[in-house]
Protein backbone atom coordinates (compact mmCIF):
# COMPACT_ATOMS: atom_id res chain seq x y z
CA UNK A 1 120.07 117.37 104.80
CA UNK A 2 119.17 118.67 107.99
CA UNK A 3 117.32 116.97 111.46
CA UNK A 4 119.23 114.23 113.13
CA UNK A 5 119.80 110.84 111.37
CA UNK A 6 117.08 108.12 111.82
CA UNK A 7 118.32 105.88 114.54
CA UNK A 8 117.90 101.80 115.28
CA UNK A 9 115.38 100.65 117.42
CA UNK A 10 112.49 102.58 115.92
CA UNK A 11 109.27 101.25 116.91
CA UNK A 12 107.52 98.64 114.83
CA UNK A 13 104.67 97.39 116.99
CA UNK A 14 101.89 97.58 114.07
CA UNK A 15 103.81 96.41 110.79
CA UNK A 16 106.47 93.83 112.36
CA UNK A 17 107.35 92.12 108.96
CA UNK A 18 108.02 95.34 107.08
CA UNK A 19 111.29 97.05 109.18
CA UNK A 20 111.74 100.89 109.01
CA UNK A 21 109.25 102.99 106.91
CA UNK A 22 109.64 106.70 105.23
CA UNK A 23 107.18 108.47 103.66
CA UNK A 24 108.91 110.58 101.16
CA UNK A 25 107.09 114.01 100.56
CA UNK A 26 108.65 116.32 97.65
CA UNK A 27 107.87 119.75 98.23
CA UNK A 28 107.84 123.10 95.58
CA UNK A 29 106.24 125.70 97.26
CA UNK A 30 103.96 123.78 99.92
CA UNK A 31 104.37 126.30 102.55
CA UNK A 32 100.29 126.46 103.00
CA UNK A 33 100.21 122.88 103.74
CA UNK A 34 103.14 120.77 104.97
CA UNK A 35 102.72 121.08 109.05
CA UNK A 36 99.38 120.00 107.91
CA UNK A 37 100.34 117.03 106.02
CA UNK A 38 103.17 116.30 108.11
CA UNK A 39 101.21 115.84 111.40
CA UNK A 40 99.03 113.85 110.12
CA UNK A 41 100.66 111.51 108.52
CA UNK A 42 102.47 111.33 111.94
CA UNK A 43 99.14 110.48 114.01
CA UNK A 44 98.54 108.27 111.49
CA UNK A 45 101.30 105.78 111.47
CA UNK A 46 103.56 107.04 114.26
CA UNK A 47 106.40 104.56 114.11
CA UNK A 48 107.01 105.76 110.07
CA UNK A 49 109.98 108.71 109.66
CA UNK A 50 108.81 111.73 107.40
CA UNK A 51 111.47 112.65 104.58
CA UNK A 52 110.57 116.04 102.99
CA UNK A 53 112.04 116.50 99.60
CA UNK A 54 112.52 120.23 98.82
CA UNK A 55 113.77 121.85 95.59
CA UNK A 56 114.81 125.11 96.98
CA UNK A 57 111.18 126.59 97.74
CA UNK A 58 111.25 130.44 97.55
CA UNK A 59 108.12 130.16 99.89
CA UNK A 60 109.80 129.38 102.57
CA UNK A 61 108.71 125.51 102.72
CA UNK A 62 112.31 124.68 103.10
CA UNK A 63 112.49 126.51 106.61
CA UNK A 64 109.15 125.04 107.54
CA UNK A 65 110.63 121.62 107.03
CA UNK A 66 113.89 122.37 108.85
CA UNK A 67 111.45 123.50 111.91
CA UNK A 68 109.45 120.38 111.61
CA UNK A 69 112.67 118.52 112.11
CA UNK A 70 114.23 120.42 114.64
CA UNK A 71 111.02 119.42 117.07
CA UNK A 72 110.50 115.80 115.54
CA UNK A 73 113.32 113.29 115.02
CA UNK A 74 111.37 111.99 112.89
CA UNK A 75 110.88 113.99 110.46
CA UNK A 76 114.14 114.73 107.82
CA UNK A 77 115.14 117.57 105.14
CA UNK A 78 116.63 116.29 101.78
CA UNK A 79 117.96 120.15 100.37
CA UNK A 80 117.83 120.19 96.83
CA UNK A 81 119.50 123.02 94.78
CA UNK A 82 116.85 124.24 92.67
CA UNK A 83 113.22 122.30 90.71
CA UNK A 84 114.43 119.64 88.93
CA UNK A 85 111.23 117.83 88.80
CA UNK A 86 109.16 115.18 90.84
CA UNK A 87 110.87 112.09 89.18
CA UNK A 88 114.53 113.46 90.28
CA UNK A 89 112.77 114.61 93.75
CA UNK A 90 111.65 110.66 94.19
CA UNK A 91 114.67 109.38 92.94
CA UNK A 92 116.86 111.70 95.31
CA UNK A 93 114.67 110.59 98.36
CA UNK A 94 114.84 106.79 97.69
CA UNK A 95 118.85 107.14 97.28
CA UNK A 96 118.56 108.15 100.48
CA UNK A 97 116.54 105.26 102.08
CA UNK A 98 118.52 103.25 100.84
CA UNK A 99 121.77 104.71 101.86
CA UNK A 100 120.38 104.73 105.63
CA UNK A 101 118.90 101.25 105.97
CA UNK A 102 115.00 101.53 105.33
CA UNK A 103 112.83 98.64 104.46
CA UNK A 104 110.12 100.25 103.33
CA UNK A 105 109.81 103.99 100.94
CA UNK A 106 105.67 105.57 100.50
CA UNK A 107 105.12 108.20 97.86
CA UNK A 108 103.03 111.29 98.94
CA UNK A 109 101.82 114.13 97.77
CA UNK A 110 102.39 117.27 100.03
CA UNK A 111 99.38 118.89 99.20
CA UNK A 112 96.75 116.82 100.83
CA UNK A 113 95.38 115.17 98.05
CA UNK A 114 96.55 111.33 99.76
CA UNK A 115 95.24 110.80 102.68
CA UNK A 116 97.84 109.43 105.47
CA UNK A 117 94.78 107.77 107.45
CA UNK A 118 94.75 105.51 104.27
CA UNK A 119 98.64 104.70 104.39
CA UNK A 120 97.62 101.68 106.89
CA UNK A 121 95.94 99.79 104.03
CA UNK A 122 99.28 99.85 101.39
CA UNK A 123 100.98 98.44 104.53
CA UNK A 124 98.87 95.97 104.85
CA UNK A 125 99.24 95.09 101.60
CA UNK A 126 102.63 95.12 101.66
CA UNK A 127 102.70 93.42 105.14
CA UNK A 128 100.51 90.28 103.11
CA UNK A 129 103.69 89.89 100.36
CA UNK A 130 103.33 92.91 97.83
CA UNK A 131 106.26 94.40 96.44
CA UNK A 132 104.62 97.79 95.56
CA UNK A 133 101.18 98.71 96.12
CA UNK A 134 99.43 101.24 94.35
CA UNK A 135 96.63 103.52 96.05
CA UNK A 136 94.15 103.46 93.25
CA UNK A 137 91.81 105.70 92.17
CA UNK A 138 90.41 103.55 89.69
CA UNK A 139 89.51 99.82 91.49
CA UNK A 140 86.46 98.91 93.41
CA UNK A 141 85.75 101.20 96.11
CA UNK A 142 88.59 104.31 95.47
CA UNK A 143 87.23 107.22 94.21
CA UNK A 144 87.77 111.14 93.71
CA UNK A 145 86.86 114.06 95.31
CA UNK A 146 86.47 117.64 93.37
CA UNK A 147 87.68 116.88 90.28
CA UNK A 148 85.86 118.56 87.08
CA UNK A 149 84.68 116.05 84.70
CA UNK A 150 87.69 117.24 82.19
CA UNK A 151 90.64 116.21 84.74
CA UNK A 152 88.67 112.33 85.66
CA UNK A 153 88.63 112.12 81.87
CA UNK A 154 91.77 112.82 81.11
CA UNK A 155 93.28 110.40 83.99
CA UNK A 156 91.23 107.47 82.93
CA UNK A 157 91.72 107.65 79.81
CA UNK A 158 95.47 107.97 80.31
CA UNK A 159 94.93 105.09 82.57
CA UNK A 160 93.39 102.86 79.15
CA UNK A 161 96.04 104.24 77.41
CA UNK A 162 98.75 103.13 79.27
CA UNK A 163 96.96 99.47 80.30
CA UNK A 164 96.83 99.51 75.82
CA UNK A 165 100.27 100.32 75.29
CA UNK A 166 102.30 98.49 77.38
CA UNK A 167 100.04 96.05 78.23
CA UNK A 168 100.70 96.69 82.06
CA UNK A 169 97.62 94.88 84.25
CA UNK A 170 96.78 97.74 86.54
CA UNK A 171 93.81 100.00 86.76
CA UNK A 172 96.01 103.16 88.05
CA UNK A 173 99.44 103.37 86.94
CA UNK A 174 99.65 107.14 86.70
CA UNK A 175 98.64 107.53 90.62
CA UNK A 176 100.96 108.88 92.82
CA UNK A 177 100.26 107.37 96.65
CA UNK A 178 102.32 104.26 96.89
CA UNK A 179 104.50 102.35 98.96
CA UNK A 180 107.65 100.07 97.55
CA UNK A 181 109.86 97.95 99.46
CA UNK A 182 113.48 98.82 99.25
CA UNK A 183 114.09 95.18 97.17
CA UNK A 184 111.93 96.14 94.48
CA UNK A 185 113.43 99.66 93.79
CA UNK A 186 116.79 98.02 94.14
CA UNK A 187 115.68 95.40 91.31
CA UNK A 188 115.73 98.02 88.75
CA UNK A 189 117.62 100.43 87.38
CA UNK A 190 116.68 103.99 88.80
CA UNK A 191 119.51 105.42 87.42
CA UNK A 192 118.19 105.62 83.57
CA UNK A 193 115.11 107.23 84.49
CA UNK A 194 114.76 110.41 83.32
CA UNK A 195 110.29 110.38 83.43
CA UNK A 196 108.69 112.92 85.35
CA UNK A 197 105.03 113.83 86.76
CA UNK A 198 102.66 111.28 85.46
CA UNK A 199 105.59 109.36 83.35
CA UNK A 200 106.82 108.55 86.19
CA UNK A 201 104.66 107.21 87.79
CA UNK A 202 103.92 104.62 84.89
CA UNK A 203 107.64 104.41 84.50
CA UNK A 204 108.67 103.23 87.83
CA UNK A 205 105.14 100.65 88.18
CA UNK A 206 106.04 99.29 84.54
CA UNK A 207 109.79 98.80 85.71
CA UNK A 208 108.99 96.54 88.77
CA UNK A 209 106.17 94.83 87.54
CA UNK A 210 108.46 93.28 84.42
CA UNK A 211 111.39 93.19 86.60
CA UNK A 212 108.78 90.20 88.15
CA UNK A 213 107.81 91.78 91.71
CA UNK A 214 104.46 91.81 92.94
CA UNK A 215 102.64 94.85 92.11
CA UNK A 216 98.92 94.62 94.17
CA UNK A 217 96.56 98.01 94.04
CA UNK A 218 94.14 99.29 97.03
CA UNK A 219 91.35 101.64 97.06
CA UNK A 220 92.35 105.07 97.62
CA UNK A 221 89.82 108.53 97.96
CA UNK A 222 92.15 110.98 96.30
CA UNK A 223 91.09 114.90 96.85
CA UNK A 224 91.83 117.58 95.13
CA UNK A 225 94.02 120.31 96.80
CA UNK A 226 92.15 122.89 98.95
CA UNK A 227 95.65 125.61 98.98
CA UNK A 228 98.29 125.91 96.62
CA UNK A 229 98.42 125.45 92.91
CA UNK A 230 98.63 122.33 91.31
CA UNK A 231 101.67 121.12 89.37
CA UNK A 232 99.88 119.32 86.42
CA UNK A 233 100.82 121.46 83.32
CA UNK A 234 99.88 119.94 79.76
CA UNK A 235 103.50 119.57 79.00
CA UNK A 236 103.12 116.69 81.58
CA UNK A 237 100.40 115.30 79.73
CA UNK A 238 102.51 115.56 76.22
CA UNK A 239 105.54 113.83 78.14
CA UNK A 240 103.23 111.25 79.44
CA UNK A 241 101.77 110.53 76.13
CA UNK A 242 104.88 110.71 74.40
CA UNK A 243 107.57 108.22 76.22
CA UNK A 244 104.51 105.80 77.13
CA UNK A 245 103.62 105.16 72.98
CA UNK A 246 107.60 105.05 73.10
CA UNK A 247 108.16 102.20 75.16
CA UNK A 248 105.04 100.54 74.05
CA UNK A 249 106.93 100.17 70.45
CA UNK A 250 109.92 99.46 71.96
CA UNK A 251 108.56 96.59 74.20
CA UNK A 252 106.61 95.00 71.05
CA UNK A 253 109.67 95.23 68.58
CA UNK A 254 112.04 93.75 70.92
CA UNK A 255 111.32 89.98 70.14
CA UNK A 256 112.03 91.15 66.54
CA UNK A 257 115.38 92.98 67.13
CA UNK A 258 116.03 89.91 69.09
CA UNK A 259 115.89 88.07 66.21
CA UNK A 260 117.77 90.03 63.93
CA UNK A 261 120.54 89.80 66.30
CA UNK A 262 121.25 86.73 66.22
């Protein structure tokens, strides 16, 4: 971990009731846009601290971050050895929010696809009680920009799938832009998840929203990345598909195993 450890006394003029923010950002070759991303998501809520994730980029993101830090204090490196996957990359980044005294922990995507001009309204939200707040995609007012038909099908119908089988009240579960307090990813137990991409995503919302925290969603105008590739593979999609049936079982046989117990 590189750039110099977040300090006390770090200004909290527009979100008093939240404490310390980070905006976790896990990188795999995001050379092409992380100054982008990180200066404005800087502008955009000044007081928050910047953690960039890297696995290991051979692109060189890794030095770009380390740069980053070196001019901003707050902005911070979390090295990681090699890709191990956008799950472990989270996972890695709130272990070390928590280890250094942060309230508050934002997903977000590297690649410009959340906008960090919108990161005011899931503090609001959180500000007014939430526990997590998802950006959505999917309520009144969010929308999408440049998406083929084929890729807005496929999310909302994972979307229906997921609200089907695990009966989990929220119109975008598989979204990515979304801020937890530290309490609610501290009431469950990160350390058995093994989801990644998408599964994730549902994972981690299913997780706090039976461990009984307020979950609350906000419009969100998600675009699609301008430079780069994209990481969505169809072996996410499978994975997805696969552990979300899973736990949908498991969650509707577990009043009869209950039984059987006893």
């Amino acid at each position: 971990m590189t750039g110099t450890d977040p300090v006390a006394g770090v200004h909290r003029d527009s979100y008093p009731d939240l404490g310390t923010v980070v905006v976790i950002v896990p990188t795999y070759n995001e050379a092409d846009n992380l100054r982008l991303i990180v200066e404005r998501i800087r502008a955009s809520v000044p007081q928050a601290y910047v953690l960039v994730a890297d696995d290991n980029s051979p692109d060189g993101t890794g030095k770009i971050a380390d740069a980053l830090a070196d001019d901003d204090d707050h902005v911070q490196v979390l090295h990681r050895p090699a890709k191990q996957g956008l799950g472990a990359a989270y996972i890695a980044g709130f272990g070390w929010a928590g280890e250094r005294g942060f309230d508050v922990a934002v997903e977000m995507d590297a690649d410009g696809s959340h906008a960090p001009e919108q990161l005011s309204r899931l503090l609001d939200a959180l500000a007014a009680g939430a526990d997590l707040v998802l950006g959505s995609r999917w309520v009144p007012g969010g929308e999408v920009v440049n998406w083929p038909l084929s890729r807005m099908l496929l999310s909302r119908g994972g979307t229906l799938y997921t609200r089907l089988a695990l009966g989990l009240p929220l119109g975008d579960a598989t979204g990515g832009y979304r801020a937890y307090r530290m309490r609610a990813l501290q009431g469950i137990d990160l350390g058995s998840v093994a989801s990644q991409g998408y599964c994730f995503q549902v994972d981690l919302a299913w997780r706090v929203w039976r461990a009984g925290f307020r979950v609350v969603e906000v419009p969100i105008t998600f675009t699609e990345r301008e430079r780069g590739q994209s990481k969505m593979s169809s072996a996410i999609v499978r994975e997805a598909l696969w552990r979300v049936t899973m736990w949908g079982v498991s969650a509707r046989t577990e009043p009869v195993r209950k039984l059987l117990r006893r």
